[in-house]
PDB file of N, CA and C in Angstrom:
ATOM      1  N   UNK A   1      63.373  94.185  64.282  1.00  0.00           N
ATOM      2  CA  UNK A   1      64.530  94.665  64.984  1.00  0.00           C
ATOM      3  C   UNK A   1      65.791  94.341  64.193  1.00  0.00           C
ATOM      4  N   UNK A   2      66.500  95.147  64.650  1.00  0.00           N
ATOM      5  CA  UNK A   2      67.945  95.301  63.191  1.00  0.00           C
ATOM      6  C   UNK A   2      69.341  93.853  63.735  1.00  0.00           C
ATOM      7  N   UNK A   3      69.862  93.362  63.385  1.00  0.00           N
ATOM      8  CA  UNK A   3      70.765  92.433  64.298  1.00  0.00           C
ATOM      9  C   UNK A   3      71.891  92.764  64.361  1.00  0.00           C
ATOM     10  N   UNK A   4      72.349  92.707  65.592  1.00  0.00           N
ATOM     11  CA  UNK A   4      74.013  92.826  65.972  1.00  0.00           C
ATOM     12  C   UNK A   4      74.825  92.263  65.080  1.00  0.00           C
ATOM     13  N   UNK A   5      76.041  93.239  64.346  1.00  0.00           N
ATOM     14  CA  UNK A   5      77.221  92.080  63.806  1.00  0.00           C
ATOM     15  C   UNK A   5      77.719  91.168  64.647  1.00  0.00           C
ATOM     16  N   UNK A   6      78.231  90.038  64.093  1.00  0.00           N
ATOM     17  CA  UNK A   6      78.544  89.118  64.413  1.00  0.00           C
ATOM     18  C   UNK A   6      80.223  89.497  65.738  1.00  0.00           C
ATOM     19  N   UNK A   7      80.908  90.475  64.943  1.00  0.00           N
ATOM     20  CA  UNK A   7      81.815  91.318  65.602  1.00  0.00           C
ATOM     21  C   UNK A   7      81.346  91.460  67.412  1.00  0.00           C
ATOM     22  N   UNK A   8      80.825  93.095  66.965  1.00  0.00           N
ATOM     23  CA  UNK A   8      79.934  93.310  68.062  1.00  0.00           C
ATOM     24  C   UNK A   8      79.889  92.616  69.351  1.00  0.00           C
ATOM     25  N   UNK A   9      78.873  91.124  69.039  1.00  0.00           N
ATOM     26  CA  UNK A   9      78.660  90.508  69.843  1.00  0.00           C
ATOM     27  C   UNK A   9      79.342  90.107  70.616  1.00  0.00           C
ATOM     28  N   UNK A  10      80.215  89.192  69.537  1.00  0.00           N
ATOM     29  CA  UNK A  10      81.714  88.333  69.962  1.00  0.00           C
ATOM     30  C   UNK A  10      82.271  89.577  71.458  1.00  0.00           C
ATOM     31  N   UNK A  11      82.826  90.817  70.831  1.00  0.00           N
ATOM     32  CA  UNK A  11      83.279  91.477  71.691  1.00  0.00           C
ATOM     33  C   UNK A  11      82.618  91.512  72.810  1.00  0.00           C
ATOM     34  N   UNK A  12      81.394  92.208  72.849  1.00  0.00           N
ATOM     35  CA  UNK A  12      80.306  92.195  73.949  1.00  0.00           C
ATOM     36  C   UNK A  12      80.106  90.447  75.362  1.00  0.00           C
ATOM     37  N   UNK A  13      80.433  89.924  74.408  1.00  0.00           N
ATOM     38  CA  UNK A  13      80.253  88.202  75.263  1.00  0.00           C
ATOM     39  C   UNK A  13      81.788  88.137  76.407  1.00  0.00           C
ATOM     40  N   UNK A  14      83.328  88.574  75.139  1.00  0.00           N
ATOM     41  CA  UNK A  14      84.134  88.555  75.998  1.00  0.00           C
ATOM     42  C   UNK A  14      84.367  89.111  77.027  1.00  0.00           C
ATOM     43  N   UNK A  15      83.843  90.662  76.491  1.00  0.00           N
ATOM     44  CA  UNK A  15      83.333  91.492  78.054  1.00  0.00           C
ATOM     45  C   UNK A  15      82.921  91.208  79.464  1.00  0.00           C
ATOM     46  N   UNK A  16      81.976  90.453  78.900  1.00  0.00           N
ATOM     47  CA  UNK A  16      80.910  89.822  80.115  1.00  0.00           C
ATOM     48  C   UNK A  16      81.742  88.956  80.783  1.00  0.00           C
ATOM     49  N   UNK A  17      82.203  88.116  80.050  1.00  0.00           N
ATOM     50  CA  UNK A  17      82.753  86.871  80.662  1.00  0.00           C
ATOM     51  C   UNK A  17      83.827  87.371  81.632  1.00  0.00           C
ATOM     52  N   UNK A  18      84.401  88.373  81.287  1.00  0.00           N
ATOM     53  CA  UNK A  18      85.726  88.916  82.170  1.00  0.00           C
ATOM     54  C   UNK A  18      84.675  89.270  83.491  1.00  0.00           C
ATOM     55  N   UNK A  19      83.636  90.040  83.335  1.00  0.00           N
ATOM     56  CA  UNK A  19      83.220  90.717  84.326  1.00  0.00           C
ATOM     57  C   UNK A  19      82.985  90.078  85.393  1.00  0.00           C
ATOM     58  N   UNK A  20      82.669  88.483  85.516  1.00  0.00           N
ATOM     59  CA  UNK A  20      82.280  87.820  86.705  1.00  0.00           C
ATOM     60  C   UNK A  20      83.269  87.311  87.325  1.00  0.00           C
ATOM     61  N   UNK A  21      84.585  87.305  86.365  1.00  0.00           N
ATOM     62  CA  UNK A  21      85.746  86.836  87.011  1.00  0.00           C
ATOM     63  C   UNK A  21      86.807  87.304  88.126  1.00  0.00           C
ATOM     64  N   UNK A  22      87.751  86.687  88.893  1.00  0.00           N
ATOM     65  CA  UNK A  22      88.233  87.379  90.240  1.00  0.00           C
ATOM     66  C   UNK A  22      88.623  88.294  90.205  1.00  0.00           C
ATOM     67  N   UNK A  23      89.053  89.486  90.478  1.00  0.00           N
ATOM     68  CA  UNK A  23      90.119  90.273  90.199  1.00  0.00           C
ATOM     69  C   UNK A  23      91.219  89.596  90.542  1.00  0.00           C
ATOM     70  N   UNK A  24      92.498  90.009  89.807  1.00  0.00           N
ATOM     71  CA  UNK A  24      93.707  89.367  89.805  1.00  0.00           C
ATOM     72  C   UNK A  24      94.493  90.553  91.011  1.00  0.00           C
ATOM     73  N   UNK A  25      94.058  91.275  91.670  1.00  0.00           N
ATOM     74  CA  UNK A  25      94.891  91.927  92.627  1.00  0.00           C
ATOM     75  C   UNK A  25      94.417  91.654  93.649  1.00  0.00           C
ATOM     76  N   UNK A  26      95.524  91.264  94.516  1.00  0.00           N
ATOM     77  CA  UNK A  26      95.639  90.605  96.301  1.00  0.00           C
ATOM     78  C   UNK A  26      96.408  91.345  96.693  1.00  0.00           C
ATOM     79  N   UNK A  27      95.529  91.868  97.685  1.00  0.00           N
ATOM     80  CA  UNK A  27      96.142  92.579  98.820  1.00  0.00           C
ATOM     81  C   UNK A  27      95.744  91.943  99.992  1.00  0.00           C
ATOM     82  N   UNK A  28      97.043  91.874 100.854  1.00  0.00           N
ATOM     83  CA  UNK A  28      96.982  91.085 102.053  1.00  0.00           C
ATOM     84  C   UNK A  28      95.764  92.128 103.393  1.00  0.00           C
ATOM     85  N   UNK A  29      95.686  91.207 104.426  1.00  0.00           N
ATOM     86  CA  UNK A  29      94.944  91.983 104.976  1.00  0.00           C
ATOM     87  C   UNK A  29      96.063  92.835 106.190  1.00  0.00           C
ATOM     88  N   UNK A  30      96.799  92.617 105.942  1.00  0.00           N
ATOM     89  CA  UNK A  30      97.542  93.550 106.810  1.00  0.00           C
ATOM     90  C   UNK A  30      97.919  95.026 105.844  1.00  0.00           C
ATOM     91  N   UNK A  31      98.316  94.979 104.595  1.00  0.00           N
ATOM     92  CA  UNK A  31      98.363  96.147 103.703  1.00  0.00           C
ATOM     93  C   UNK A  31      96.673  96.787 104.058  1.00  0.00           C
ATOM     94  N   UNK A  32      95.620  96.091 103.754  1.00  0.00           N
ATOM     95  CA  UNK A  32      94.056  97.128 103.573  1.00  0.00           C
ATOM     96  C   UNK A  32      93.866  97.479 105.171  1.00  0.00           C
ATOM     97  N   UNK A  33      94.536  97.016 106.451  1.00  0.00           N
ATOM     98  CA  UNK A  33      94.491  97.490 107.836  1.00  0.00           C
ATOM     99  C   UNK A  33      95.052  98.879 107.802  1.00  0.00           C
ATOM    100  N   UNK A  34      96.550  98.686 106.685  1.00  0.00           N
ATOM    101  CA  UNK A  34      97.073  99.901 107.112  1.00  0.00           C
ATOM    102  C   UNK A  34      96.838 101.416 106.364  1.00  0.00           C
ATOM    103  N   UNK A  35      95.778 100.444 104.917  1.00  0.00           N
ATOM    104  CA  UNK A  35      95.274 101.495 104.094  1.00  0.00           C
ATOM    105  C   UNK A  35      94.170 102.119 104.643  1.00  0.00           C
ATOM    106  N   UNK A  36      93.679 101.557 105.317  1.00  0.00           N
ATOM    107  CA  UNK A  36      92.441 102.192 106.603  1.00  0.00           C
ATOM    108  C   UNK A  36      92.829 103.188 107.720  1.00  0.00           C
ATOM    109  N   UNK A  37      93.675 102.929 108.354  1.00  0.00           N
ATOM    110  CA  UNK A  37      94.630 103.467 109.154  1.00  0.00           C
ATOM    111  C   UNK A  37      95.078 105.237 108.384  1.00  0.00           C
ATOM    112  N   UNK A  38      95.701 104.908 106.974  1.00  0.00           N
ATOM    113  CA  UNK A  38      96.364 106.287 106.728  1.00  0.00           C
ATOM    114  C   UNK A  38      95.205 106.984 106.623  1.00  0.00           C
ATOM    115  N   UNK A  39      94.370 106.173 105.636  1.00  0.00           N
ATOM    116  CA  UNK A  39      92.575 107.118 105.566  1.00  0.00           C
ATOM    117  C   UNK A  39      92.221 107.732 106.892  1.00  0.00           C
ATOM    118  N   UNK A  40      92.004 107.369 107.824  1.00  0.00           N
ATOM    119  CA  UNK A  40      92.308 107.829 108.507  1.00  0.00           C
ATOM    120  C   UNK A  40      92.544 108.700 109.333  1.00  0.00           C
ATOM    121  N   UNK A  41      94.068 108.505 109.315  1.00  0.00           N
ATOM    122  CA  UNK A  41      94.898 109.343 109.669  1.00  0.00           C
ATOM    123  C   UNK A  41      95.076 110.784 109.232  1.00  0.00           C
ATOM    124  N   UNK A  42      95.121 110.438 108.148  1.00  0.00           N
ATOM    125  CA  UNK A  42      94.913 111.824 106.965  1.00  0.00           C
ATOM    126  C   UNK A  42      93.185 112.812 107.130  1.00  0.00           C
ATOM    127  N   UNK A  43      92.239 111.832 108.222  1.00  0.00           N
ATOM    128  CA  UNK A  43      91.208 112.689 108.357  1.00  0.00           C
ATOM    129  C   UNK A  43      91.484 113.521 109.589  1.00  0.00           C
ATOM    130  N   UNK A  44      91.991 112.547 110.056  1.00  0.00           N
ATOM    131  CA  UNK A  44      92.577 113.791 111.584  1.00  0.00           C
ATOM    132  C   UNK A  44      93.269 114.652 111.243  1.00  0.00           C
ATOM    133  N   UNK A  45      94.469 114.511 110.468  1.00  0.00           N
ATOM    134  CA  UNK A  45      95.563 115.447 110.575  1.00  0.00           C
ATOM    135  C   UNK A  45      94.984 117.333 109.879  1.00  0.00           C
ATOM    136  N   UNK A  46      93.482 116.718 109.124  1.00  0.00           N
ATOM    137  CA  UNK A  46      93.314 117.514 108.918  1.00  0.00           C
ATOM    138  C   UNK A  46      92.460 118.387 109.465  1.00  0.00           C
ATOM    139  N   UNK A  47      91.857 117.800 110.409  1.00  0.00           N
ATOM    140  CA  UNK A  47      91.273 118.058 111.497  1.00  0.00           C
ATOM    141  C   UNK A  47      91.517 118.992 112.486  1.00  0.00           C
ATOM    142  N   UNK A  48      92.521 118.361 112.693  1.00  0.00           N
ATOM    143  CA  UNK A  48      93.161 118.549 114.007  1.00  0.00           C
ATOM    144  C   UNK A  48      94.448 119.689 113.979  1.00  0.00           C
ATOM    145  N   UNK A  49      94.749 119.642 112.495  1.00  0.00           N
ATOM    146  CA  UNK A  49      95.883 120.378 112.592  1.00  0.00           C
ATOM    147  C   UNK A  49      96.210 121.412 113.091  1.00  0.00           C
ATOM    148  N   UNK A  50      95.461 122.577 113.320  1.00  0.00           N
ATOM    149  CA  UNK A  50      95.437 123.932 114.238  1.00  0.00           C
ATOM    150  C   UNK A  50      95.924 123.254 115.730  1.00  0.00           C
ATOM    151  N   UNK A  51      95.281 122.469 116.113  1.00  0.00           N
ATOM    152  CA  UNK A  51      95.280 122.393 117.625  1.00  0.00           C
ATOM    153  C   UNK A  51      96.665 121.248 118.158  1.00  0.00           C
ATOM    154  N   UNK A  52      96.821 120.057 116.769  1.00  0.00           N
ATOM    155  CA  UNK A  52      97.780 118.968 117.567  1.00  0.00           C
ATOM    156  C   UNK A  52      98.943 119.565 116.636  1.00  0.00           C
ATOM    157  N   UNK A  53      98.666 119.566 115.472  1.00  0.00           N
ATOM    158  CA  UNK A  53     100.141 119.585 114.781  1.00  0.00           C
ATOM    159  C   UNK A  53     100.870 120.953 114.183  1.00  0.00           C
ATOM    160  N   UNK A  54      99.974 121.905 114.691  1.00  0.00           N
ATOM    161  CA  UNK A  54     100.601 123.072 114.295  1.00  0.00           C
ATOM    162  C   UNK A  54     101.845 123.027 113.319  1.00  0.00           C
ATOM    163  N   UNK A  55     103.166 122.526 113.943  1.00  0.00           N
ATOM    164  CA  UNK A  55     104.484 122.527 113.926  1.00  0.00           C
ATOM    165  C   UNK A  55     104.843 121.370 112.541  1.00  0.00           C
ATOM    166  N   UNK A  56     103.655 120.993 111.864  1.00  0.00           N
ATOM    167  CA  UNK A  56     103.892 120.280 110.841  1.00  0.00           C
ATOM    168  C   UNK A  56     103.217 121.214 109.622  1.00  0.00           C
ATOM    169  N   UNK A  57     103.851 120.575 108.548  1.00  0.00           N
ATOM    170  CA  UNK A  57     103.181 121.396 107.416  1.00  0.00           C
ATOM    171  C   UNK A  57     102.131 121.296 106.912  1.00  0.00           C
ATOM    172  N   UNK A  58     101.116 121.798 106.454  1.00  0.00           N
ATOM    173  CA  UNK A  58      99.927 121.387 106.216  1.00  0.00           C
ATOM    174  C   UNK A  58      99.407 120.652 105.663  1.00  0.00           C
ATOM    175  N   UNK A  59     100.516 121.093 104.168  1.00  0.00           N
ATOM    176  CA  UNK A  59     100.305 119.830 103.125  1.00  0.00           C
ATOM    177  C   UNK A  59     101.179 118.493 103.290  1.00  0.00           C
ATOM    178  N   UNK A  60     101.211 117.971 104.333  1.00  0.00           N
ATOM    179  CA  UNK A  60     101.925 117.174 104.326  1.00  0.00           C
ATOM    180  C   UNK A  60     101.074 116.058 104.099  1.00  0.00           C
ATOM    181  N   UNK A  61     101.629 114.944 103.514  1.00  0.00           N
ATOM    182  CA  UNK A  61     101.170 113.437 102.855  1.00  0.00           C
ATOM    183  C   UNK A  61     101.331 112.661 103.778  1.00  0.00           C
ATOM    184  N   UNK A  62     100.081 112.283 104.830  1.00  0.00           N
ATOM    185  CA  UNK A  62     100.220 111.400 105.576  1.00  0.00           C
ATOM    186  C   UNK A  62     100.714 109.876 105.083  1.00  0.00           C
ATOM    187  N   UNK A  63     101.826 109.035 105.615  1.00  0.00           N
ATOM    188  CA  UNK A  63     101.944 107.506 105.622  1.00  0.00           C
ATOM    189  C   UNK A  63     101.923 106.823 106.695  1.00  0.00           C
ATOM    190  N   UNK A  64     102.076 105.719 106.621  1.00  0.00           N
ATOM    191  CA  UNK A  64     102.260 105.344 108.147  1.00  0.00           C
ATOM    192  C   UNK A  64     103.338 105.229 108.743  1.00  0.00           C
ATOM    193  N   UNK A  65     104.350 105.802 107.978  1.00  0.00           N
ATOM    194  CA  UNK A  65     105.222 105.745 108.983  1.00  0.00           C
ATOM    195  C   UNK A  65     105.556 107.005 109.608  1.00  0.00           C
ATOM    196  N   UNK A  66     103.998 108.031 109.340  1.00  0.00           N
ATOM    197  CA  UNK A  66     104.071 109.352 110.373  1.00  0.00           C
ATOM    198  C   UNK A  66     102.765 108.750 111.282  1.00  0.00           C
ATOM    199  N   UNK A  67     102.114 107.825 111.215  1.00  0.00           N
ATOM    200  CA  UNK A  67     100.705 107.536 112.398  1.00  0.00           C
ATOM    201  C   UNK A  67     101.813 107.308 113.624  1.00  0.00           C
ATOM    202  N   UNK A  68     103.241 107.362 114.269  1.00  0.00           N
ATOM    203  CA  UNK A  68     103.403 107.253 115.419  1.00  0.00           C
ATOM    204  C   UNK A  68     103.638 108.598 116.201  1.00  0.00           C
ATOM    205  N   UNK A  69     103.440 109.264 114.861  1.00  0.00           N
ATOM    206  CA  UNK A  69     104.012 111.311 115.343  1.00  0.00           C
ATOM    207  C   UNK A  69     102.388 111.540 115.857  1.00  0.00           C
ATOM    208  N   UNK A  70     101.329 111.373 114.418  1.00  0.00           N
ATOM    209  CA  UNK A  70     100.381 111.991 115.108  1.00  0.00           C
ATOM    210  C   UNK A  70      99.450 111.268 116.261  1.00  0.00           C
ATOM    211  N   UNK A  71      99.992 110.152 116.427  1.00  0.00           N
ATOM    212  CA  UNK A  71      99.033 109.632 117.923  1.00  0.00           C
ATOM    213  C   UNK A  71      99.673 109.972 119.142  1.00  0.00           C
ATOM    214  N   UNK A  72     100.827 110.368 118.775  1.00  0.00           N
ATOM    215  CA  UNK A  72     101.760 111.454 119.892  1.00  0.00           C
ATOM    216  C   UNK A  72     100.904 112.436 120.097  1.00  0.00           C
ATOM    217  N   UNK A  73     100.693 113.433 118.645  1.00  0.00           N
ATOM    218  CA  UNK A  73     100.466 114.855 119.086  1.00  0.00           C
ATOM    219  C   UNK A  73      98.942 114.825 119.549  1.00  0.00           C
ATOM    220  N   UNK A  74      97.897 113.530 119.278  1.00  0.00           N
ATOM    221  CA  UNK A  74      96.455 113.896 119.142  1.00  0.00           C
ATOM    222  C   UNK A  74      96.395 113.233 121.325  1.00  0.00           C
ATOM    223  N   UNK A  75      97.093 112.581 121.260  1.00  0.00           N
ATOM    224  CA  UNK A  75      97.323 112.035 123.115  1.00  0.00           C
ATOM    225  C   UNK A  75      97.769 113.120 124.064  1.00  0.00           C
ATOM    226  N   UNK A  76      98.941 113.967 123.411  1.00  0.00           N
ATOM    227  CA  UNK A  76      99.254 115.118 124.305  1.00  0.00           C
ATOM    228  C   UNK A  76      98.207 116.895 124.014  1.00  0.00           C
ATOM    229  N   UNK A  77      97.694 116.709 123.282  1.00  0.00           N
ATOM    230  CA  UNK A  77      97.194 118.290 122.379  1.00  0.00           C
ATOM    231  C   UNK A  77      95.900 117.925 122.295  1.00  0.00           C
ATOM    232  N   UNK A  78      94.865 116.904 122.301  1.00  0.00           N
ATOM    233  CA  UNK A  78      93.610 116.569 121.379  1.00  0.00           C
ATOM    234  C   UNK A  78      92.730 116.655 122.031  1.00  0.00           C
ATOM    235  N   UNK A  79      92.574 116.760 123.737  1.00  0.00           N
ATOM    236  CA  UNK A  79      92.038 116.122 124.361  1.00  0.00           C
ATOM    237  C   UNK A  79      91.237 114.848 124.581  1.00  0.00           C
ATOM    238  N   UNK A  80      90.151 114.955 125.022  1.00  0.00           N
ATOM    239  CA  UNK A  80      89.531 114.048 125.446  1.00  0.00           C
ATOM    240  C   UNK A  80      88.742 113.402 123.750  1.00  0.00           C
ATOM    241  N   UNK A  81      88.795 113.995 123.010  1.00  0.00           N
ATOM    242  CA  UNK A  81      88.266 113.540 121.767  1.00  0.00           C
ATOM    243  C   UNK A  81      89.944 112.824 120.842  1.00  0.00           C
ATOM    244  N   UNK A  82      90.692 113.556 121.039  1.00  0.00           N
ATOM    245  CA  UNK A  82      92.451 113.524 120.290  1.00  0.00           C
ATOM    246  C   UNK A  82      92.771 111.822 121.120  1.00  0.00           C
ATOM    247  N   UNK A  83      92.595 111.935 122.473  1.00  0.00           N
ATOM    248  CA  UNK A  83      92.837 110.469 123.099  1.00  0.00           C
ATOM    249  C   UNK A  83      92.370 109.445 122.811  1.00  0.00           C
ATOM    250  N   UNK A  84      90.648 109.989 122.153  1.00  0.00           N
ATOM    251  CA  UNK A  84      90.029 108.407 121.995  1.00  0.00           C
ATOM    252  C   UNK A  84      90.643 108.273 120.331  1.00  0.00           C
ATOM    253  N   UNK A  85      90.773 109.262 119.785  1.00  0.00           N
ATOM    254  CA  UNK A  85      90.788 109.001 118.078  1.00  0.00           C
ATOM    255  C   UNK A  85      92.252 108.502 117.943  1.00  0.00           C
ATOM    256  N   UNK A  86      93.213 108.811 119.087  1.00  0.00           N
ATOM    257  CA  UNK A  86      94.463 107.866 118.863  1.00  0.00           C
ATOM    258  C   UNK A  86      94.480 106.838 119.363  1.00  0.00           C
ATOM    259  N   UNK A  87      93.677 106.194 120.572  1.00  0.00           N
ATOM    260  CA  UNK A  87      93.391 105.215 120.898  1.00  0.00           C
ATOM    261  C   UNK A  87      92.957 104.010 119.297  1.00  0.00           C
ATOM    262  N   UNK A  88      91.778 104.643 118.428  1.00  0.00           N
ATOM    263  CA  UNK A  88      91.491 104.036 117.394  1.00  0.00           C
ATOM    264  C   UNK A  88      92.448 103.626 116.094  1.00  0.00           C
ATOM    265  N   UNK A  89      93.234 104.876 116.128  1.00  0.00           N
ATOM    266  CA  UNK A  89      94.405 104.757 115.051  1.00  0.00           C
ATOM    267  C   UNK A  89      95.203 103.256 115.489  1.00  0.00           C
ATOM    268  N   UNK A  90      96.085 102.874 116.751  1.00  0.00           N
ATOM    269  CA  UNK A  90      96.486 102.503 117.224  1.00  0.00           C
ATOM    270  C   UNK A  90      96.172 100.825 117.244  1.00  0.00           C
ATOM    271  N   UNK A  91      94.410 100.459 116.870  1.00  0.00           N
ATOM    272  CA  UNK A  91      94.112  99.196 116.849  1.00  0.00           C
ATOM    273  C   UNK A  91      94.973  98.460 115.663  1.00  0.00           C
TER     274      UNK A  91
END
């Protein structure tokens, strides 16, 4: 069998070694609540849009600081399915 340069390896080892280590990005758990939330949100809106949000644009970029419009429109327009899925947004 032929042998790795000495290079190679070296590189290959530092690799590894990174790989078991923490990731250096923290996100609080209130940011990944609300990154759950727009996910989401953004599945209803697209959902739902014929029936709750007509009066919004289609392509619009859900954030959260529109989840208080659409748990409006999915409570008054959604029915009985629009009530429970804003009920969930809302936790």
């Amino acid at each position: 069998m032929k042998q790795v340069p000495k290079e190679v390896r070296a590189y290959l080892a530092a690799i590894g070694r990174k790989g078991g280590t923490k990731s250096r990005r923290s996100l609080s758990s209130a940011a990944a609540h609300d990154m759950v939330r727009v996910r989401e949100a953004r599945k209803i809106f697209r959902e739902f849009h014929a029936q709750c949000f007509w009066f919004m644009r289609p392509d619009l970029r859900v954030t959260v600081e529109d989840i208080p419009a659409l748990v409006r429109g999915l409570r008054q327009n959604g029915g009985r399915q629009g009530f429970l899925l804003a009920a969930k947004l809302c936790r």
